[in-house]
N, C-alpha and C. Protein backbone atom coordinates (compact mmCIF):
# COMPACT_ATOMS: atom_id res chain seq x y z
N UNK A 1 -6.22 -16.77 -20.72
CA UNK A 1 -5.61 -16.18 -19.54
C UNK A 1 -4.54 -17.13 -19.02
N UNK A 2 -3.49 -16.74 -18.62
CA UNK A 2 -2.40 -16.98 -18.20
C UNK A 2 -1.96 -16.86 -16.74
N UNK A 3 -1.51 -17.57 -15.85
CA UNK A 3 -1.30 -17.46 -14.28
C UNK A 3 0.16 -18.60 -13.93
N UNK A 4 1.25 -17.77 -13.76
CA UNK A 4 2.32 -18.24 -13.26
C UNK A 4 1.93 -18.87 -12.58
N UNK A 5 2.90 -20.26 -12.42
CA UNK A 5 2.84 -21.83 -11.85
C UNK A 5 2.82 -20.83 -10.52
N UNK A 6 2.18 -21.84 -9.65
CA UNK A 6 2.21 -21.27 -7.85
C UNK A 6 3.73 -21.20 -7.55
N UNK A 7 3.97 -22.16 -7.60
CA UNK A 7 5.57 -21.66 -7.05
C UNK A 7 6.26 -21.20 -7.59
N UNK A 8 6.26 -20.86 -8.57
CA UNK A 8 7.14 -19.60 -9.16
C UNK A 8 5.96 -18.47 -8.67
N UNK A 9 5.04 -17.92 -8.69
CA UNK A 9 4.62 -16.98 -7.68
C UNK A 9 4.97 -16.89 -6.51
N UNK A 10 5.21 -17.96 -5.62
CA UNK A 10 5.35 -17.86 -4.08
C UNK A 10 6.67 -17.56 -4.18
N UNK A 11 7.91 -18.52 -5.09
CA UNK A 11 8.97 -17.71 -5.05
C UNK A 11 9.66 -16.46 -5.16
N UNK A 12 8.72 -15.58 -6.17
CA UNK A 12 8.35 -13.80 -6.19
C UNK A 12 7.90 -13.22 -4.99
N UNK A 13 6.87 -13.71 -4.55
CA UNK A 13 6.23 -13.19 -3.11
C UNK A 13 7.70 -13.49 -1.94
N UNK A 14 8.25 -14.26 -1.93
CA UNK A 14 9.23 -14.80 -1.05
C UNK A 14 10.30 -13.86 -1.30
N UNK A 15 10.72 -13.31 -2.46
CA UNK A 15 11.90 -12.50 -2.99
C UNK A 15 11.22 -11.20 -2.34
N UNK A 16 9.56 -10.58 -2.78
CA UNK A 16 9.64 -9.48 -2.50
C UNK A 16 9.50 -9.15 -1.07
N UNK A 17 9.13 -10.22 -0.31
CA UNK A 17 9.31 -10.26 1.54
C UNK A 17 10.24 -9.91 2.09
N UNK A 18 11.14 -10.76 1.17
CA UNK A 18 12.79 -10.53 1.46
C UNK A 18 13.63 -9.39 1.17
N UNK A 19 12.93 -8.87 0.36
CA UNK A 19 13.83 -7.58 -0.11
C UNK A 19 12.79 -6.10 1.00
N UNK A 20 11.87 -6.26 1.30
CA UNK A 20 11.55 -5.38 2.22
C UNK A 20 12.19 -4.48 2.91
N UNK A 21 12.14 -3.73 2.95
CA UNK A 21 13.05 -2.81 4.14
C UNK A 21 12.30 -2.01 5.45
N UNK A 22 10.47 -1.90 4.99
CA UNK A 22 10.00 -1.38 6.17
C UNK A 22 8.92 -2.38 6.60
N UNK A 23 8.60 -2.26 7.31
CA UNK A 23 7.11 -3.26 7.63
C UNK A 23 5.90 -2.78 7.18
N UNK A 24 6.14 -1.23 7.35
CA UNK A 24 5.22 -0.34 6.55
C UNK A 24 4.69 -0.36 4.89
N UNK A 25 5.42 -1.18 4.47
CA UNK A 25 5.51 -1.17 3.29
C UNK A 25 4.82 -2.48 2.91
N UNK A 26 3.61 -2.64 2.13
CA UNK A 26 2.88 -4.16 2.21
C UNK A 26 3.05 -4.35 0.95
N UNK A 27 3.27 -6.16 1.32
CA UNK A 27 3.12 -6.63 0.06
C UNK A 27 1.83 -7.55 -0.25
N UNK A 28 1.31 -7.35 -1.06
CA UNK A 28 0.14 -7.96 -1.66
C UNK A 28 -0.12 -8.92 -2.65
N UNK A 29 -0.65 -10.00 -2.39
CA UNK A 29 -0.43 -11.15 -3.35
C UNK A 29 -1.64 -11.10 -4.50
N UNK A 30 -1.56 -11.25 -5.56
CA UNK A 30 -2.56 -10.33 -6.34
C UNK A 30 -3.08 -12.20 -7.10
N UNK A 31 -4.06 -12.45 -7.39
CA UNK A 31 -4.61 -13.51 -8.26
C UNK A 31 -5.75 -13.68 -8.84
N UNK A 32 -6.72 -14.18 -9.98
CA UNK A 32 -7.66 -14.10 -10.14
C UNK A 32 -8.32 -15.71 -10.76
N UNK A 33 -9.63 -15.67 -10.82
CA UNK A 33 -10.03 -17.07 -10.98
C UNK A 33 -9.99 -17.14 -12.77
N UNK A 34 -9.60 -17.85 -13.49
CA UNK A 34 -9.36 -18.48 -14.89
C UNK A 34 -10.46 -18.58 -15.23
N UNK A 35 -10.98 -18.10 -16.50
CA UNK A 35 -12.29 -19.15 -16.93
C UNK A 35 -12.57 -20.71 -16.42
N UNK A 36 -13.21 -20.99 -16.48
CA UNK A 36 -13.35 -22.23 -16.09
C UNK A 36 -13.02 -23.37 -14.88
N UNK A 37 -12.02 -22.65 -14.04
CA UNK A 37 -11.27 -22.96 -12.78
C UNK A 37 -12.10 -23.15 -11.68
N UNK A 38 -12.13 -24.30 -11.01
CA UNK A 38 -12.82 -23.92 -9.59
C UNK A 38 -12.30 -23.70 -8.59
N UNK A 39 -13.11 -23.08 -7.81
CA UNK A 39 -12.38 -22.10 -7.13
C UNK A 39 -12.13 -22.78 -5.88
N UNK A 40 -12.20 -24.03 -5.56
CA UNK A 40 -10.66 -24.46 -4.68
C UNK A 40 -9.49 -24.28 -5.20
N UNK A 41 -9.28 -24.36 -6.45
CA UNK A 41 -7.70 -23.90 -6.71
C UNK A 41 -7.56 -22.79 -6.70
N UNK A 42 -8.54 -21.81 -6.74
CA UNK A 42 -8.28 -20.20 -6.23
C UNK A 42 -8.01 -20.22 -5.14
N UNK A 43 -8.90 -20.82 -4.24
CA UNK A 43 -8.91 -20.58 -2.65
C UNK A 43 -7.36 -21.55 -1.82
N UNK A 44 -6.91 -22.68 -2.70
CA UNK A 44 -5.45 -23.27 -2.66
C UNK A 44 -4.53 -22.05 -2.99
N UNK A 45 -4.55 -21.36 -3.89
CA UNK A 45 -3.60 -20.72 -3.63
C UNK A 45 -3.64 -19.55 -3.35
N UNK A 46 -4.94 -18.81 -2.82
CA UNK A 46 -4.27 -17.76 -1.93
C UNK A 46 -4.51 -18.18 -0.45
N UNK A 47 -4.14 -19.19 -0.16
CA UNK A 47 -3.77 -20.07 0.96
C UNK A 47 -2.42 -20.29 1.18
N UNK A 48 -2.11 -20.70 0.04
CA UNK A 48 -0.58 -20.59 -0.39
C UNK A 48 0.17 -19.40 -0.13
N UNK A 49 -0.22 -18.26 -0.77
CA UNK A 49 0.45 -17.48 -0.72
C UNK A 49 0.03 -16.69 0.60
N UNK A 50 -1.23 -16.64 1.34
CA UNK A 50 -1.11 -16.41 2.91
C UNK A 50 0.22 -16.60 3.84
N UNK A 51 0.25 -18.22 3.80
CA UNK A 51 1.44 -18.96 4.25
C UNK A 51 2.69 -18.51 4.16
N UNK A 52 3.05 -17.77 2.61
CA UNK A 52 4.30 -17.02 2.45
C UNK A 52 4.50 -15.46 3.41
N UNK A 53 3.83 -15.48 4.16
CA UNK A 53 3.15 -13.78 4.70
C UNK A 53 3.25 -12.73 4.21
N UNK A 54 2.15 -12.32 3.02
CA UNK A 54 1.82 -11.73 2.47
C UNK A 54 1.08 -10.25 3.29
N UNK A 55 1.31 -9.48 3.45
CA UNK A 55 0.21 -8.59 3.63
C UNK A 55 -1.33 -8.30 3.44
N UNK A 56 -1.53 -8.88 2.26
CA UNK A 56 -3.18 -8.45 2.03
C UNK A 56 -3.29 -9.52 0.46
N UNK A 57 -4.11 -10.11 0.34
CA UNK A 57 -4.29 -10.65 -1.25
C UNK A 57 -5.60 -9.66 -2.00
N UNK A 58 -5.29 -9.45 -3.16
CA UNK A 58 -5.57 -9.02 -4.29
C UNK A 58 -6.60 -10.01 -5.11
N UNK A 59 -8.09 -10.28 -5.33
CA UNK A 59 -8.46 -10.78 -5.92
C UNK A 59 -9.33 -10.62 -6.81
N UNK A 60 -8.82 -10.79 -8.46
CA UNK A 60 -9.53 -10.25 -9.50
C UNK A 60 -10.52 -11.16 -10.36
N UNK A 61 -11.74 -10.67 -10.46
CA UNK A 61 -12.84 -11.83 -10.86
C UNK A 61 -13.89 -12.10 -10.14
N UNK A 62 -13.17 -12.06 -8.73
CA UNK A 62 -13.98 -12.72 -7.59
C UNK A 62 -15.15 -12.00 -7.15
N UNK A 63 -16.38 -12.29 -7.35
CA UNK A 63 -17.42 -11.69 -6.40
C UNK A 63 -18.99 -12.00 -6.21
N UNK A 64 -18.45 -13.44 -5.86
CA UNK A 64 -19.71 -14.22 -5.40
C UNK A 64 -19.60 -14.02 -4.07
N UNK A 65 -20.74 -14.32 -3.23
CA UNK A 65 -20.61 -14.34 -1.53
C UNK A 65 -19.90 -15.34 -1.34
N UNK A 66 -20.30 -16.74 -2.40
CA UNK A 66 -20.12 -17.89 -2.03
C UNK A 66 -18.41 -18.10 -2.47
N UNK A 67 -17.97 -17.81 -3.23
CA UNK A 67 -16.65 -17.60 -3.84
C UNK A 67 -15.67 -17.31 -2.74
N UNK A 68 -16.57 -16.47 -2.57
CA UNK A 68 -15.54 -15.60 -1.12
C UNK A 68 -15.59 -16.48 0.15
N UNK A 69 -16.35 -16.82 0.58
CA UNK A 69 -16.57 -17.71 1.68
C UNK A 69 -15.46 -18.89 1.71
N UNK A 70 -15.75 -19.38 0.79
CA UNK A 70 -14.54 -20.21 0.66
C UNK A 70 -13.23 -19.98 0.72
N UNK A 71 -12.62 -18.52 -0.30
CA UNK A 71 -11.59 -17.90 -0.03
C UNK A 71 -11.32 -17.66 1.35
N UNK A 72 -12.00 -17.05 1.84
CA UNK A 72 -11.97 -16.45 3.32
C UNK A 72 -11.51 -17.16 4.24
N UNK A 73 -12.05 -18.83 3.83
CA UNK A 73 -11.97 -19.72 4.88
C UNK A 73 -9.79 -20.22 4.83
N UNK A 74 -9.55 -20.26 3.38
CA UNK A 74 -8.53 -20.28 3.08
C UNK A 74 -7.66 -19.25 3.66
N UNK A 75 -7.96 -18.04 3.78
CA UNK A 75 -7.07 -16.95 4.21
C UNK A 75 -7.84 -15.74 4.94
N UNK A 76 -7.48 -15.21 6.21
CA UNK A 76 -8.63 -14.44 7.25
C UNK A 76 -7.08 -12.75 6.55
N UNK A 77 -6.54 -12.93 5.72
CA UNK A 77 -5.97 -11.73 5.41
C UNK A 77 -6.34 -10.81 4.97
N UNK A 78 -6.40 -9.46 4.70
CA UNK A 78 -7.19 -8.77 4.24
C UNK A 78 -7.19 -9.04 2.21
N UNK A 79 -8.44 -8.48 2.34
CA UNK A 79 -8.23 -8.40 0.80
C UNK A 79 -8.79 -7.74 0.44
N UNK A 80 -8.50 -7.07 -1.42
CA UNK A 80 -9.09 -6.11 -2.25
C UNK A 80 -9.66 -7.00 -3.45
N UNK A 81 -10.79 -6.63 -4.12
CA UNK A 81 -11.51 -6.75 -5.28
C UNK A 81 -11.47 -6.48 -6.18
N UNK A 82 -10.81 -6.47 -7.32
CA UNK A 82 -11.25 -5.96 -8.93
C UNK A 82 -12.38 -6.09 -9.61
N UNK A 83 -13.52 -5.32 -9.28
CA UNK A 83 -14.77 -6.73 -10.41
C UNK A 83 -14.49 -6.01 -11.76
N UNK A 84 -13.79 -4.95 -12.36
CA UNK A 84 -13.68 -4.46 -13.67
C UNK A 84 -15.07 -4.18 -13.83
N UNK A 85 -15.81 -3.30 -13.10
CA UNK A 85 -16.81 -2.58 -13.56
C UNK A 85 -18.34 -3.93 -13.65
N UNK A 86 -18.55 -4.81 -13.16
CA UNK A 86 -19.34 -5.66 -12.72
C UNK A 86 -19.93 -4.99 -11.72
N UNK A 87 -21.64 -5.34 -11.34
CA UNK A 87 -22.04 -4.73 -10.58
C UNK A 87 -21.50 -5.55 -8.91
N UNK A 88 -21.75 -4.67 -8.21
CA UNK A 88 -21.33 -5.18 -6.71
C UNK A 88 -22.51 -5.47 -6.20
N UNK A 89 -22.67 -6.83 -5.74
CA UNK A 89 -23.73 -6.90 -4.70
C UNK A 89 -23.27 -7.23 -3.79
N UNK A 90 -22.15 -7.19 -3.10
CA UNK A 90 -21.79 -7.30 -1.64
C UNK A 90 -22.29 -6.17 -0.99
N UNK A 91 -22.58 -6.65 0.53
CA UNK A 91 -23.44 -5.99 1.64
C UNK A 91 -21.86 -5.34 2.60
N UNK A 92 -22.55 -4.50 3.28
CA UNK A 92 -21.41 -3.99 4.56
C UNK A 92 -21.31 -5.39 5.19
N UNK A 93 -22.31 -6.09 5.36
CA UNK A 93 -21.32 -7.14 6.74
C UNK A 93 -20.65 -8.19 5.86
N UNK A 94 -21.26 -8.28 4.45
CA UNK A 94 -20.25 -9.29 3.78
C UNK A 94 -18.67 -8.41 3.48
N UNK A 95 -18.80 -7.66 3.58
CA UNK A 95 -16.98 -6.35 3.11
C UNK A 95 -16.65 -7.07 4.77
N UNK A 96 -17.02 -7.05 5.74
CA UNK A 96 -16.80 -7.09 6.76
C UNK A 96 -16.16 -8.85 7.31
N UNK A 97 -17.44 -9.65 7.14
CA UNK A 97 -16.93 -10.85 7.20
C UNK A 97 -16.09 -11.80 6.43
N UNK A 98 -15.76 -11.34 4.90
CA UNK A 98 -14.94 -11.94 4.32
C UNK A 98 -13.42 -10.55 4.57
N UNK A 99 -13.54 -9.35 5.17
CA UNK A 99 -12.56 -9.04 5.63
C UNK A 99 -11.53 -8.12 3.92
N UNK A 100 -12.76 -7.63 3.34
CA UNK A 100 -12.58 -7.32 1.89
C UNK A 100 -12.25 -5.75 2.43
N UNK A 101 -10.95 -4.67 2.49
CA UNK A 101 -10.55 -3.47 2.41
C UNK A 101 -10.72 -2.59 1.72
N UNK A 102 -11.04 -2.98 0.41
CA UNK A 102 -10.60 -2.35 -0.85
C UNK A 102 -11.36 -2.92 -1.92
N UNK A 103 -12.03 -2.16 -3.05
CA UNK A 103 -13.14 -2.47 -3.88
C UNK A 103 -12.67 -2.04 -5.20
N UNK A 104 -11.95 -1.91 -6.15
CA UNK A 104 -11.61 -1.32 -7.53
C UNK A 104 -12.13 -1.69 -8.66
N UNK A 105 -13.29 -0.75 -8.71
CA UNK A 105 -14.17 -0.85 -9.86
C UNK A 105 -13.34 -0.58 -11.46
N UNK A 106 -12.36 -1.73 -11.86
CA UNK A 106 -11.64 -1.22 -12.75
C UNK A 106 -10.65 -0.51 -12.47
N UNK A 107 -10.25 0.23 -13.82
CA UNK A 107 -9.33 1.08 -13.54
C UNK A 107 -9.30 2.36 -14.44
N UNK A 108 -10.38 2.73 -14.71
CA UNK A 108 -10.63 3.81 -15.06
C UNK A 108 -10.51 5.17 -14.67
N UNK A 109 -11.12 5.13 -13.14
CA UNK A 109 -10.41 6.08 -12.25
C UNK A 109 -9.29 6.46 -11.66
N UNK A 110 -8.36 5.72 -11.76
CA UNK A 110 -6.86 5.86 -12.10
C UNK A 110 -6.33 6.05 -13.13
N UNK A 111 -6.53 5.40 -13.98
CA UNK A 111 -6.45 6.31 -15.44
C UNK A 111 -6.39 7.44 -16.09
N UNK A 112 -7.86 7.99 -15.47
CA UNK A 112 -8.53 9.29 -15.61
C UNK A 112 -7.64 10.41 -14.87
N UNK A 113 -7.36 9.32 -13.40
CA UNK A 113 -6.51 10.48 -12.46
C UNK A 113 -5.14 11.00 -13.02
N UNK A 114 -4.46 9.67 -13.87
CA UNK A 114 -3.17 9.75 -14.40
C UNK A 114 -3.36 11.04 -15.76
N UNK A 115 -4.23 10.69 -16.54
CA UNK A 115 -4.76 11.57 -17.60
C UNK A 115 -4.63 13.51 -16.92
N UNK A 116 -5.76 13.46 -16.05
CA UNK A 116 -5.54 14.47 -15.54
C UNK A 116 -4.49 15.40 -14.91
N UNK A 117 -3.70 14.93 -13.94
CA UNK A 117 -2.58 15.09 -13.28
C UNK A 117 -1.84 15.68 -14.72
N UNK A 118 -1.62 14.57 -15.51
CA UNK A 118 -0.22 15.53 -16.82
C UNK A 118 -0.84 16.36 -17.31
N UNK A 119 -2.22 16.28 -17.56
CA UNK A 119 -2.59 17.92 -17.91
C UNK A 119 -2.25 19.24 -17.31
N UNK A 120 -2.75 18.90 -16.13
CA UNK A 120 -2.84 20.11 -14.97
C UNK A 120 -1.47 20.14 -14.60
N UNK A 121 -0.30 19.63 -14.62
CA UNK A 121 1.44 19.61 -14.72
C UNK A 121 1.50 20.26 -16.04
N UNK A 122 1.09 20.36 -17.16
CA UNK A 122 1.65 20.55 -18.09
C UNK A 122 0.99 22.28 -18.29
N UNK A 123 0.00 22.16 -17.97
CA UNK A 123 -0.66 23.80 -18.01
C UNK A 123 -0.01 24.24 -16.75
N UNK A 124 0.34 24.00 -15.30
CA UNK A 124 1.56 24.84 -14.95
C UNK A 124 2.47 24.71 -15.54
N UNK A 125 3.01 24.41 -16.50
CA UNK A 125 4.92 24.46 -16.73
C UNK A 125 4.42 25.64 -18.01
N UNK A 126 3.18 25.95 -18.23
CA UNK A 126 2.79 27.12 -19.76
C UNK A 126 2.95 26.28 -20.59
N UNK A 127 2.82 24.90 -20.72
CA UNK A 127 2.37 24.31 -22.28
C UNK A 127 0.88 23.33 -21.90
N UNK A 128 0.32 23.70 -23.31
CA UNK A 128 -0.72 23.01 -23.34
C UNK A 128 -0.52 22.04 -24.50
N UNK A 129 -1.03 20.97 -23.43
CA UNK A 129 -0.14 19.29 -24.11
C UNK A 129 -1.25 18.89 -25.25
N UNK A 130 -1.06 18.58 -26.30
CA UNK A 130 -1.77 18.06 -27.73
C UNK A 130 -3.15 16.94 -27.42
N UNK A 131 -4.06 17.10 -27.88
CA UNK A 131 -4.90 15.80 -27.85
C UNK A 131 -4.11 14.33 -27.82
N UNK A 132 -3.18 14.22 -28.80
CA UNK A 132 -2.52 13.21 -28.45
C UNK A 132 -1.88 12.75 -27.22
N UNK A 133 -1.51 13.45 -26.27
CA UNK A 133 -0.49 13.32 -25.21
C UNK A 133 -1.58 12.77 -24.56
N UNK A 134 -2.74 13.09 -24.72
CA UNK A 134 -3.29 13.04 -23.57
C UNK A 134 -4.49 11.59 -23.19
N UNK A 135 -3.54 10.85 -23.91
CA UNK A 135 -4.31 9.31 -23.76
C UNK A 135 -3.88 8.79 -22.98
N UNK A 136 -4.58 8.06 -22.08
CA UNK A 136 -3.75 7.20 -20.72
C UNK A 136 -2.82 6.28 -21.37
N UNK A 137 -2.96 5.25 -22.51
CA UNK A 137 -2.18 4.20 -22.91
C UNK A 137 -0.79 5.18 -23.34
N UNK A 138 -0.97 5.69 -24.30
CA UNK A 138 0.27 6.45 -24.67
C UNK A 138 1.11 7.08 -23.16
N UNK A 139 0.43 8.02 -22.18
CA UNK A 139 1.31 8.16 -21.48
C UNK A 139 2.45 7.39 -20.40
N UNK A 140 1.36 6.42 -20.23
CA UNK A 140 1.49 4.91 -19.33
C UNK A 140 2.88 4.60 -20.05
N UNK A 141 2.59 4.31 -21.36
CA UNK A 141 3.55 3.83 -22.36
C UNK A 141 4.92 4.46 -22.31
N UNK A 142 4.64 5.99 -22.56
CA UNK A 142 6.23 6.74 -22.31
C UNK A 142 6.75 6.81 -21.31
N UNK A 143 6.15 6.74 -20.03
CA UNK A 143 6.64 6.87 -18.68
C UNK A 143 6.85 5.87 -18.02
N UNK A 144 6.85 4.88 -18.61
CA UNK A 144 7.30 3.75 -18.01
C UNK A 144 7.99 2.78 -18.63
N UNK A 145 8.48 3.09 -20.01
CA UNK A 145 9.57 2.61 -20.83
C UNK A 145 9.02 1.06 -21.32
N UNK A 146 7.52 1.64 -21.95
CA UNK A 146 6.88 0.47 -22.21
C UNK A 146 7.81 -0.49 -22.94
N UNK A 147 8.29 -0.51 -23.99
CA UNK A 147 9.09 -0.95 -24.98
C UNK A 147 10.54 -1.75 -23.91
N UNK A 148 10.90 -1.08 -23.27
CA UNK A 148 12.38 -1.74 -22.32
C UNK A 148 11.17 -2.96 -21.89
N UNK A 149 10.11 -2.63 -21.11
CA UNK A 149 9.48 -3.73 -20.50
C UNK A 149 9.19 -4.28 -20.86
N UNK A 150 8.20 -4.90 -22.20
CA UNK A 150 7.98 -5.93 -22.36
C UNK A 150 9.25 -6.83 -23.01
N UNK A 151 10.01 -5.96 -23.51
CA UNK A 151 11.80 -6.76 -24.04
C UNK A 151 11.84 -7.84 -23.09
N UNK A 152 11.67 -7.15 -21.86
CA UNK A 152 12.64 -7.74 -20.47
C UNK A 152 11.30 -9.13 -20.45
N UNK A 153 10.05 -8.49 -20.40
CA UNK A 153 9.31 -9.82 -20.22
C UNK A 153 9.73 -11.31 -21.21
N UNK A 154 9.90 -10.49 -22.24
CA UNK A 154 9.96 -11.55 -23.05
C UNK A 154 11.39 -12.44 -22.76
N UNK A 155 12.50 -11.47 -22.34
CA UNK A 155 13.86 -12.30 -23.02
C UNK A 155 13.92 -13.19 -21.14
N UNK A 156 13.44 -12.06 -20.33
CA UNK A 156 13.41 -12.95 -18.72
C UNK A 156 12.14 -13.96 -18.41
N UNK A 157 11.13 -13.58 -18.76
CA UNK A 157 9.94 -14.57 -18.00
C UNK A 157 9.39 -15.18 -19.58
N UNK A 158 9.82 -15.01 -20.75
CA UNK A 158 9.33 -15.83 -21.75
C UNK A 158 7.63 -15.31 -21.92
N UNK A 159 7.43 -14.28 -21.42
CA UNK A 159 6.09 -13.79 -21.78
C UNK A 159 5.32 -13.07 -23.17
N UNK A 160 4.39 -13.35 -23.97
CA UNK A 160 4.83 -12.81 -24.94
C UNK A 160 5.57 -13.16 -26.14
N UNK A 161 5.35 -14.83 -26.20
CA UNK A 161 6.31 -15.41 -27.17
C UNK A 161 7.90 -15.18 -26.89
């Protein structure tokens, strides 16, 4: 696993602050703990990126009480969870006292939703779309010009060899 140097993150978070146009519009600092990492350097940098004023941090991996506690203490901002389908044992007053909004068990159910949606678009327009069409990776892939993007990763952020 791979995690852009902090300051080249904070400098992204700083660009996308800056380019804002509503207040309504949040930006979220997204990070997760590394194999092996302890999690003061998790809790350093979404401290860090608090400081940049972030809207809400994003944290993927995370879901110890104790993990969080520490985070928390680092940043009272709101935050969301990824556990990727790990069981949850957080309580209502722990969602509450570490100030956790948002819980995303994976991403399957977005997936599924994306899956669905082009079906049910495609049976109103009178075509019924092929077994093939109807894989989340493939559609993800055409509709978002998978191929332009990772180009760009590679030849701009060196990602990807």
């Amino acid at each position: 696993m791979w995690l852009a140097p902090d300051q080249e993150q904070i400098d992204k978070l700083s660009a996308a602050l800056d380019a804002r146009r509503s207040d309504s519009f949040g930006i979220i600092a997204r990070t997760q703990i590394v194999s092996g990492e302890d999690i003061g350097a998790v809790a350093e940098r979404v401290f860090q990126y608090s400081e940049v004023g972030v809207d809400g941090i994003c944290l993927a991996g995370v879901n110890d009480p104790e993990q969080l506690e520490l985070i928390s203490k680092a940043s009272s901002k709101p935050k969301m969870l990824i556990n990727y389908g790990r069981k949850n044992t957080l309580t209502e007053e722990m969602y509450s006292r570490f100030n956790i909004k948002l819980l995303l068990n994976g991403h399957s159910p977005f997936e599924s939703s994306i899956v669905a949606t082009y079906h049910a678009l495609s049976e109103l327009s009178g075509r019924t779309p092929s077994d093939n069409e109807l894989h989340y990776k493939s559609l993800i892939g055409r509709y978002t010009e998978e191929r332009w993007f990772d180009s760009s990763l590679k030849r701009y952020l060196r990602i990807f060899g």
